[in-house]
PDB file of N, CA and C in Angstrom:
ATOM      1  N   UNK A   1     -35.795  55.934 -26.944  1.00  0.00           N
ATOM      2  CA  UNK A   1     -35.498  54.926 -27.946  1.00  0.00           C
ATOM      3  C   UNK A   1     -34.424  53.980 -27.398  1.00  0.00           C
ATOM      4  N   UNK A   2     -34.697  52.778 -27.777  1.00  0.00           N
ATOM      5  CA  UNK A   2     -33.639  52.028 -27.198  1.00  0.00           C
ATOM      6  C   UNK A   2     -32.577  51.415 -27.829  1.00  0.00           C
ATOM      7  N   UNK A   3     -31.369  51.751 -27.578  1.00  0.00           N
ATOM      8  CA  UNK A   3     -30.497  51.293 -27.851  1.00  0.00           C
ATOM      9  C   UNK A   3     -29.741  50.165 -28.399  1.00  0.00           C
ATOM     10  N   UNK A   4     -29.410  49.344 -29.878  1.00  0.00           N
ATOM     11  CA  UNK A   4     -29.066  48.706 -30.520  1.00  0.00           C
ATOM     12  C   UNK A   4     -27.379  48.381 -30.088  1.00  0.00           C
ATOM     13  N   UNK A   5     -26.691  47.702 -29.421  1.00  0.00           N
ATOM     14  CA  UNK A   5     -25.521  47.663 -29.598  1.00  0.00           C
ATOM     15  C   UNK A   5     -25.290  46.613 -30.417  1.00  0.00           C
ATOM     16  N   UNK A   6     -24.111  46.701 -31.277  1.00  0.00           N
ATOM     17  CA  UNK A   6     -23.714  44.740 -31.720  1.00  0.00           C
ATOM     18  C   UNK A   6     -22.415  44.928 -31.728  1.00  0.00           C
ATOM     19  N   UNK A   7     -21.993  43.834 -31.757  1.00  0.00           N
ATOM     20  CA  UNK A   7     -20.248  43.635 -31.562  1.00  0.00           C
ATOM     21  C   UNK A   7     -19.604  42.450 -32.488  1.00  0.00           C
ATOM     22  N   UNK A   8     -18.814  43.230 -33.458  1.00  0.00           N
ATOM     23  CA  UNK A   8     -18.515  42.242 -34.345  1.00  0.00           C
ATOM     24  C   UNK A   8     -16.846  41.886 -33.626  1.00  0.00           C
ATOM     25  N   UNK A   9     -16.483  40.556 -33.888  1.00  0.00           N
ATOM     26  CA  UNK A   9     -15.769  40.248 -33.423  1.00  0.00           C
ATOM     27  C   UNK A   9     -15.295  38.883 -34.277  1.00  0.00           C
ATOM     28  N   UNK A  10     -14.028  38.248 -34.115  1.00  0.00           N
ATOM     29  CA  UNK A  10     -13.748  36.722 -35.358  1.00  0.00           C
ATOM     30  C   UNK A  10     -12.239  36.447 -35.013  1.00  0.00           C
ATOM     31  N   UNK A  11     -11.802  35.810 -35.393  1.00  0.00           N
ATOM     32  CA  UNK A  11     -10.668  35.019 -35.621  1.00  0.00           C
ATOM     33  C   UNK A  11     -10.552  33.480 -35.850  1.00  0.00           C
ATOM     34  N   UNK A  12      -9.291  32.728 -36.167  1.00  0.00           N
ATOM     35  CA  UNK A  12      -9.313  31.417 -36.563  1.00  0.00           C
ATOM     36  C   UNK A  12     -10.287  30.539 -35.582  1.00  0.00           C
ATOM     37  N   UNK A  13     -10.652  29.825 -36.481  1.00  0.00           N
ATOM     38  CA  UNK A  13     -11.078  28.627 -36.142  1.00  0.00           C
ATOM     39  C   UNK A  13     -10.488  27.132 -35.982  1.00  0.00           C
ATOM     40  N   UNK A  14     -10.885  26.386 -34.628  1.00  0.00           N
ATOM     41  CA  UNK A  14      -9.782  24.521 -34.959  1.00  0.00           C
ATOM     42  C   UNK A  14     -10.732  24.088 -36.152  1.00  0.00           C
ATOM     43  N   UNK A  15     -11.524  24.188 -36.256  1.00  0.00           N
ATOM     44  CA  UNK A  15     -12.005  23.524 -37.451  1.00  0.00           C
ATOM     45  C   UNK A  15     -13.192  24.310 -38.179  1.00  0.00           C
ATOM     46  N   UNK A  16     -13.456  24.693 -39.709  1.00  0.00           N
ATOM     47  CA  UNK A  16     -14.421  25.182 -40.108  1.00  0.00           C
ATOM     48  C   UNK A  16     -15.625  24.905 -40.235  1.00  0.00           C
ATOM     49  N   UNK A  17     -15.920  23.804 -39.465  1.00  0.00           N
ATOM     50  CA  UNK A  17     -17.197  23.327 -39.629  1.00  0.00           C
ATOM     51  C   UNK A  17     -18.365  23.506 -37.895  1.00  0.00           C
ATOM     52  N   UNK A  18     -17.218  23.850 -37.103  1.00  0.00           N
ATOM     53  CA  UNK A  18     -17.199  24.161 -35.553  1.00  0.00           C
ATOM     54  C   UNK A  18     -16.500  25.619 -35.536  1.00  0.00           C
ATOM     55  N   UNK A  19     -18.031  26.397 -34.316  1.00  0.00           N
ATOM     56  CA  UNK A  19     -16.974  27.669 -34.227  1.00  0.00           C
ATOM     57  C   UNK A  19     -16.610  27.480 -32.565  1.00  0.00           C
ATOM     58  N   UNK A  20     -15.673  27.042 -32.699  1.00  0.00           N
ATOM     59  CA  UNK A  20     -14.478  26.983 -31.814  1.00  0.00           C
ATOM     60  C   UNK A  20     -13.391  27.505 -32.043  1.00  0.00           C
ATOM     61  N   UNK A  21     -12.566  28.744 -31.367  1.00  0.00           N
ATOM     62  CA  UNK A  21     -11.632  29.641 -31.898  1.00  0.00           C
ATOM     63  C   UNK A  21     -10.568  28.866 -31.247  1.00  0.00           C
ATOM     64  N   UNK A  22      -9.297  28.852 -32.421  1.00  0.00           N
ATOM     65  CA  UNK A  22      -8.025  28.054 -32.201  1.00  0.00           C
ATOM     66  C   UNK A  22      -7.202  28.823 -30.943  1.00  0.00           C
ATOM     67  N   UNK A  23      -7.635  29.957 -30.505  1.00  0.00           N
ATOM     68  CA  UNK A  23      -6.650  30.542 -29.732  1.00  0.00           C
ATOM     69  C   UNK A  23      -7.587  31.820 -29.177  1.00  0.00           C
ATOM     70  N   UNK A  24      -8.095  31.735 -28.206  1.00  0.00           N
ATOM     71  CA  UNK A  24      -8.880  32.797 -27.673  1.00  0.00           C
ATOM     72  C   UNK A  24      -8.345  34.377 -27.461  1.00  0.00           C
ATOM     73  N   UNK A  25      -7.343  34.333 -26.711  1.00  0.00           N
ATOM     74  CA  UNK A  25      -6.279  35.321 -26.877  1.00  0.00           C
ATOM     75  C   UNK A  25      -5.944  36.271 -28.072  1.00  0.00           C
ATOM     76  N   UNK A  26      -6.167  35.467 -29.351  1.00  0.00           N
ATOM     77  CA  UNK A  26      -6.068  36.366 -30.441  1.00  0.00           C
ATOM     78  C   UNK A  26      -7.306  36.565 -31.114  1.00  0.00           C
ATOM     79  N   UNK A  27      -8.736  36.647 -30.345  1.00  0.00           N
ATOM     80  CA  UNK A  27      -9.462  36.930 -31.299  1.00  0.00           C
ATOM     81  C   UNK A  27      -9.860  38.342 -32.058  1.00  0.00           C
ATOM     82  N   UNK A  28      -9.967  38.557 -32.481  1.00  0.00           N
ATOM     83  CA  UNK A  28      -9.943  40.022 -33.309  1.00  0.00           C
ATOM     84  C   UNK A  28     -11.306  41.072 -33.043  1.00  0.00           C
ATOM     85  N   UNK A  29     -11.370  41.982 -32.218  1.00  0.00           N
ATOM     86  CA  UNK A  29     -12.460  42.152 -31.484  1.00  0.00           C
ATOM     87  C   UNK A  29     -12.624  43.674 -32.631  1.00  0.00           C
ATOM     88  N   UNK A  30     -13.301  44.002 -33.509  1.00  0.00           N
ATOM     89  CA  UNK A  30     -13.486  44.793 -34.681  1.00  0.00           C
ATOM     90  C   UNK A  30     -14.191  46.061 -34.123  1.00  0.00           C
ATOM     91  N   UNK A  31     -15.315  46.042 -33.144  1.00  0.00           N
ATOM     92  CA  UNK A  31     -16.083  47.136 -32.595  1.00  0.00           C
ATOM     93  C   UNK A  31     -17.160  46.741 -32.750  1.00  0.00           C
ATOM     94  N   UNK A  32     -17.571  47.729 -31.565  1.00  0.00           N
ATOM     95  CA  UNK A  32     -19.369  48.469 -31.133  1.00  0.00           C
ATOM     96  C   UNK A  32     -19.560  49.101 -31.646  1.00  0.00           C
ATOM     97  N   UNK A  33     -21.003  48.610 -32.497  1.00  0.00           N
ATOM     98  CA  UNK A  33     -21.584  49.393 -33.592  1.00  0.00           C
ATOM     99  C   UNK A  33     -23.131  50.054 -32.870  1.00  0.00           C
ATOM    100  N   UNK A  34     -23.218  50.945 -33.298  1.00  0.00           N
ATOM    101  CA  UNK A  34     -24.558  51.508 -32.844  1.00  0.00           C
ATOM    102  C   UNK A  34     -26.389  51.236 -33.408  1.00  0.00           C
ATOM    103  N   UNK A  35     -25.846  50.483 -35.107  1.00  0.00           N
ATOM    104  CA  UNK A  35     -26.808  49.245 -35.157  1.00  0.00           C
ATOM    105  C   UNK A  35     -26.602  48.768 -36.066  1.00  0.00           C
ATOM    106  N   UNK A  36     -27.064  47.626 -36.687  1.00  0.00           N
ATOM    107  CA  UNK A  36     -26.836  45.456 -37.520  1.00  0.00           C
ATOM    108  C   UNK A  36     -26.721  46.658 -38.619  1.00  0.00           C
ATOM    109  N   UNK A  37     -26.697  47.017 -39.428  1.00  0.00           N
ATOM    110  CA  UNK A  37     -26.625  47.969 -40.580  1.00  0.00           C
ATOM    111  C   UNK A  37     -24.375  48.294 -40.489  1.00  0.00           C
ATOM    112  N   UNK A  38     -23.941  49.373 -39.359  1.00  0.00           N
ATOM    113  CA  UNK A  38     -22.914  49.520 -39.220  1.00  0.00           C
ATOM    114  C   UNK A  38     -22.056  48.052 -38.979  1.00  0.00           C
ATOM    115  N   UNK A  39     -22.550  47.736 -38.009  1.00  0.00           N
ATOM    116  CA  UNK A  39     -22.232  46.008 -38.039  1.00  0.00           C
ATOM    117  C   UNK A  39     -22.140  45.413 -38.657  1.00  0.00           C
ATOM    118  N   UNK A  40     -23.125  44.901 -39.488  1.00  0.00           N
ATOM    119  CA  UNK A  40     -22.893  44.344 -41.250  1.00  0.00           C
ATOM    120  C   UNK A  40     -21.920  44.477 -41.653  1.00  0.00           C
ATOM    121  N   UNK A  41     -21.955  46.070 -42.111  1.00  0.00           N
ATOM    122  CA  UNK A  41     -21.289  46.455 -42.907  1.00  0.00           C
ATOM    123  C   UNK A  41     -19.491  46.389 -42.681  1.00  0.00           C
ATOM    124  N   UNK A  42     -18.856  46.266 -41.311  1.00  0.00           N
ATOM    125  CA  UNK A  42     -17.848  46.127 -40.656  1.00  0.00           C
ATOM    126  C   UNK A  42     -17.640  44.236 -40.661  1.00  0.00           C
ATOM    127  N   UNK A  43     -18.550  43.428 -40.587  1.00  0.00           N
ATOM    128  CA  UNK A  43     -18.772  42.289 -40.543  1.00  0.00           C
ATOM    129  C   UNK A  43     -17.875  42.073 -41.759  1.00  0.00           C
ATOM    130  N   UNK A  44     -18.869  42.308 -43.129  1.00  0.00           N
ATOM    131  CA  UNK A  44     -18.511  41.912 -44.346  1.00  0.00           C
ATOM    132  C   UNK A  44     -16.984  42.494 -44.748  1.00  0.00           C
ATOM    133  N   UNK A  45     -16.548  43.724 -44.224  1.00  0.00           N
ATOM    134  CA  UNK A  45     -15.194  44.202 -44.608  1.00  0.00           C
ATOM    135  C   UNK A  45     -14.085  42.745 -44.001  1.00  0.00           C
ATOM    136  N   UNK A  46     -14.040  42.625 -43.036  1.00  0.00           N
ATOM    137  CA  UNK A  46     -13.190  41.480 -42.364  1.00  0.00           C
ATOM    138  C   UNK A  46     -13.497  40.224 -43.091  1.00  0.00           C
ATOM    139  N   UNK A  47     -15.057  39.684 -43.184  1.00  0.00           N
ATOM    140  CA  UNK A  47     -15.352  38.695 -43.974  1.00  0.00           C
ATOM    141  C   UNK A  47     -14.117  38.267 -45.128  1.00  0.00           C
ATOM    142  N   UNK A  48     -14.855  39.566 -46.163  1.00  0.00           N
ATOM    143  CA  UNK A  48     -14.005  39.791 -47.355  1.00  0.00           C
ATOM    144  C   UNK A  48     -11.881  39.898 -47.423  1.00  0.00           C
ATOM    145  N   UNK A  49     -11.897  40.588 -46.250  1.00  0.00           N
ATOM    146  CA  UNK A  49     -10.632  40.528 -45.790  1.00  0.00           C
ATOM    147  C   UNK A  49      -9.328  39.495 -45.816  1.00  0.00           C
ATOM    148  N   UNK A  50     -10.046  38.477 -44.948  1.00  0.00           N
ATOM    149  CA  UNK A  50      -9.585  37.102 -44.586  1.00  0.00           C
ATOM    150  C   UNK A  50     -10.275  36.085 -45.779  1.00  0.00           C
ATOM    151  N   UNK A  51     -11.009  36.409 -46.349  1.00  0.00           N
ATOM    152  CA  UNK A  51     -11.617  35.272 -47.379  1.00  0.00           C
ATOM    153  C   UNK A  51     -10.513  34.117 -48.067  1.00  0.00           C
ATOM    154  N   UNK A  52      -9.359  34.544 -47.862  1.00  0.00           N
ATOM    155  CA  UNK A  52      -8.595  33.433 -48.185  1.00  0.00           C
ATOM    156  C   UNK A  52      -8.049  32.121 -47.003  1.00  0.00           C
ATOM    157  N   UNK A  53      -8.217  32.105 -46.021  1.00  0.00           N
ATOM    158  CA  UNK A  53      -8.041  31.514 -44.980  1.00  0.00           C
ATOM    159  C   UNK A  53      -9.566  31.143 -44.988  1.00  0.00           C
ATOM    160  N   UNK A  54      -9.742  29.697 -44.962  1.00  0.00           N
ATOM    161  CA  UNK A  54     -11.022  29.112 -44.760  1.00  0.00           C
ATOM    162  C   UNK A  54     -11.470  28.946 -43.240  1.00  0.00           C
ATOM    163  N   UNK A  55     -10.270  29.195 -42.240  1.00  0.00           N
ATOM    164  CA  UNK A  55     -10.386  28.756 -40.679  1.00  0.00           C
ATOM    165  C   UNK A  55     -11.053  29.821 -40.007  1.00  0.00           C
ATOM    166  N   UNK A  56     -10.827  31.441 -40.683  1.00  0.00           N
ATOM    167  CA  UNK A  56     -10.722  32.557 -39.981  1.00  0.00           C
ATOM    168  C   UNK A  56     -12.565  32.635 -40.132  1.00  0.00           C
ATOM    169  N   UNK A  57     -13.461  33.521 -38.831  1.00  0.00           N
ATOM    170  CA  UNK A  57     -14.560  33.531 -39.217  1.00  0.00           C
ATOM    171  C   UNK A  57     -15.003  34.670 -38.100  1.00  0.00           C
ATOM    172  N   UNK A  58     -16.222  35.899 -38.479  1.00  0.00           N
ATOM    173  CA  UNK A  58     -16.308  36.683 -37.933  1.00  0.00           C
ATOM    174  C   UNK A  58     -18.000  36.736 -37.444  1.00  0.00           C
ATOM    175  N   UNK A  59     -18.050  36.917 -36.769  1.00  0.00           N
ATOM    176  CA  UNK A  59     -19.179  37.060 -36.428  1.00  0.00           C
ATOM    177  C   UNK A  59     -20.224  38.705 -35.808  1.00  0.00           C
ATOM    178  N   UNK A  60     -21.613  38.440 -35.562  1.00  0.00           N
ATOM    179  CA  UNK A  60     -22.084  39.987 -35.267  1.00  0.00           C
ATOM    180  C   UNK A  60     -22.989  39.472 -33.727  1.00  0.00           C
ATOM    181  N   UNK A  61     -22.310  40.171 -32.864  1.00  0.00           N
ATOM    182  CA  UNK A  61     -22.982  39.655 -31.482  1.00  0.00           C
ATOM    183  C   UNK A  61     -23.948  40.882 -31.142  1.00  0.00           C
ATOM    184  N   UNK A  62     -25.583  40.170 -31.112  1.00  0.00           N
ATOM    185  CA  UNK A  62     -26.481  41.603 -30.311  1.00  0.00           C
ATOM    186  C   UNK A  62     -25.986  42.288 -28.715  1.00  0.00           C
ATOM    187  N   UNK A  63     -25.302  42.487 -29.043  1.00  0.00           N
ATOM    188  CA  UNK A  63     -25.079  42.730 -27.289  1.00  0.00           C
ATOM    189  C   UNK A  63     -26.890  43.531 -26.359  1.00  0.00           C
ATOM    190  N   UNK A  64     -27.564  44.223 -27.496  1.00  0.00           N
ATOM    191  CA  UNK A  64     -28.763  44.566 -26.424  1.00  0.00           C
ATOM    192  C   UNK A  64     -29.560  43.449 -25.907  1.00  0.00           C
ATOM    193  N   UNK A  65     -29.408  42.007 -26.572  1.00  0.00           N
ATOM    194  CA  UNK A  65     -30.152  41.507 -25.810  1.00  0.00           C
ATOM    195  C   UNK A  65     -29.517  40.403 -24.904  1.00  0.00           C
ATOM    196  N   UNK A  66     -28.417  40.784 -24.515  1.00  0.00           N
ATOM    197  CA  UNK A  66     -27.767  40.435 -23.346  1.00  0.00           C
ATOM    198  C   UNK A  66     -28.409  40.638 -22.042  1.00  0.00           C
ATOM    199  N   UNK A  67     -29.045  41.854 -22.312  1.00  0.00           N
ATOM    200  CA  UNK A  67     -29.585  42.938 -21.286  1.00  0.00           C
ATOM    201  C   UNK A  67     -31.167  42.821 -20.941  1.00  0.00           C
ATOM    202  N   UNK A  68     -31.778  42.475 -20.158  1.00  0.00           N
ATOM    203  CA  UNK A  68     -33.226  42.434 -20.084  1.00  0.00           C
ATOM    204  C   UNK A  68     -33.926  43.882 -19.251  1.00  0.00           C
ATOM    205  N   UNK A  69     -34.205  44.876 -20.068  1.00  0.00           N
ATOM    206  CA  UNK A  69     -34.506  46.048 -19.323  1.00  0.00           C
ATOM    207  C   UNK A  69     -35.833  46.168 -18.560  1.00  0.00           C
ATOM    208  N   UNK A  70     -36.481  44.950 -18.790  1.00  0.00           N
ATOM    209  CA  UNK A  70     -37.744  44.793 -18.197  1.00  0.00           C
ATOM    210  C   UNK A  70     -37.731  44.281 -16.789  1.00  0.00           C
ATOM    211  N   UNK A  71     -36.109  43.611 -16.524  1.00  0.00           N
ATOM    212  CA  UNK A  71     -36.195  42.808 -15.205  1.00  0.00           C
ATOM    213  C   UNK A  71     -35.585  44.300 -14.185  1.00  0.00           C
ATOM    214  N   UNK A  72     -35.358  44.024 -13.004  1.00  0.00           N
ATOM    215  CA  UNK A  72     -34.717  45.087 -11.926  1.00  0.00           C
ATOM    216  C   UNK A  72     -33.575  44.229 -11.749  1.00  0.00           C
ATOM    217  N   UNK A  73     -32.986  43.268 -12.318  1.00  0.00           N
ATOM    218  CA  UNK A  73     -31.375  43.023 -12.421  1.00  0.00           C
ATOM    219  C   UNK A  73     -31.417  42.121 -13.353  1.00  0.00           C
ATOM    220  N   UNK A  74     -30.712  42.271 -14.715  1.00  0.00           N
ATOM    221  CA  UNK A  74     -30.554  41.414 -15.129  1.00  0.00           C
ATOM    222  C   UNK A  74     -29.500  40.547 -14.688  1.00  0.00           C
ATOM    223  N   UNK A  75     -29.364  39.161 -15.656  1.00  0.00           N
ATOM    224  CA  UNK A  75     -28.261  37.894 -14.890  1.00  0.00           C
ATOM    225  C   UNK A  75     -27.406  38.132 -14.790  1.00  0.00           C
ATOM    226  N   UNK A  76     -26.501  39.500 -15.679  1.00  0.00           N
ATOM    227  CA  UNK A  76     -25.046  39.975 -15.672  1.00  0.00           C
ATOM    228  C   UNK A  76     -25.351  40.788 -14.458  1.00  0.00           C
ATOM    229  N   UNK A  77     -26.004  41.213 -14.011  1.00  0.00           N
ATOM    230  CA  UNK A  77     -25.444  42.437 -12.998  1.00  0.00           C
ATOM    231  C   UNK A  77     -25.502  41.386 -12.003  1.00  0.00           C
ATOM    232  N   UNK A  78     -26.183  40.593 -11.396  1.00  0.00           N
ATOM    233  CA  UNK A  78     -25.887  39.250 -10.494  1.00  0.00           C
ATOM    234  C   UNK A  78     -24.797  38.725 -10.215  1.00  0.00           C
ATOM    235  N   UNK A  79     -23.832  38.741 -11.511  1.00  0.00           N
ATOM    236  CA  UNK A  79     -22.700  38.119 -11.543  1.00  0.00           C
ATOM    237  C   UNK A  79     -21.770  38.650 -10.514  1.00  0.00           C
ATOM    238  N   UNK A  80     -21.614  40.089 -10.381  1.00  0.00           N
ATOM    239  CA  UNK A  80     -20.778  40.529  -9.497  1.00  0.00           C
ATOM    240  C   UNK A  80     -21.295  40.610  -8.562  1.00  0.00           C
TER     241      UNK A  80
END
């Protein structure tokens, strides 16, 4: 079975209409979830969290399909 990772992750934004983070350094990296269900659900806690700051914004990254298991290297392992 193959493996679901996602990675929720957020912090401020320069502007709410652009996700461009005001300060990379502080973005708020929440965890690797084992699948969009745990993720969600970690998503919406922070969502709800920060809901008073209109700048702050979190997001849910697939990290499995970063990964192409069909190729014999994907583009990240190239990198190094």
């Amino acid at each position: 079975m193959t493996q679901r990772l996602h990675l929720v992750f957020g912090g401020e934004l320069i502007d709410p209409a652009h996700n461009t983070f005001k300060n990379v350094d502080d973005i708020h990296i929440v965890g690797i979830f084992p699948n969009y269900q745990a993720a969600f659900n970690a998503w919406k806690s922070e969502a709800q969290r920060t809901v008073d700051n209109a700048h702050m914004r979190y997001f849910i990254a697939h990290l499995h399909r970063l990964r192409d298991e069909e190729t014999a290297a994907s583009a990240t392992e190239e990198l190094g």
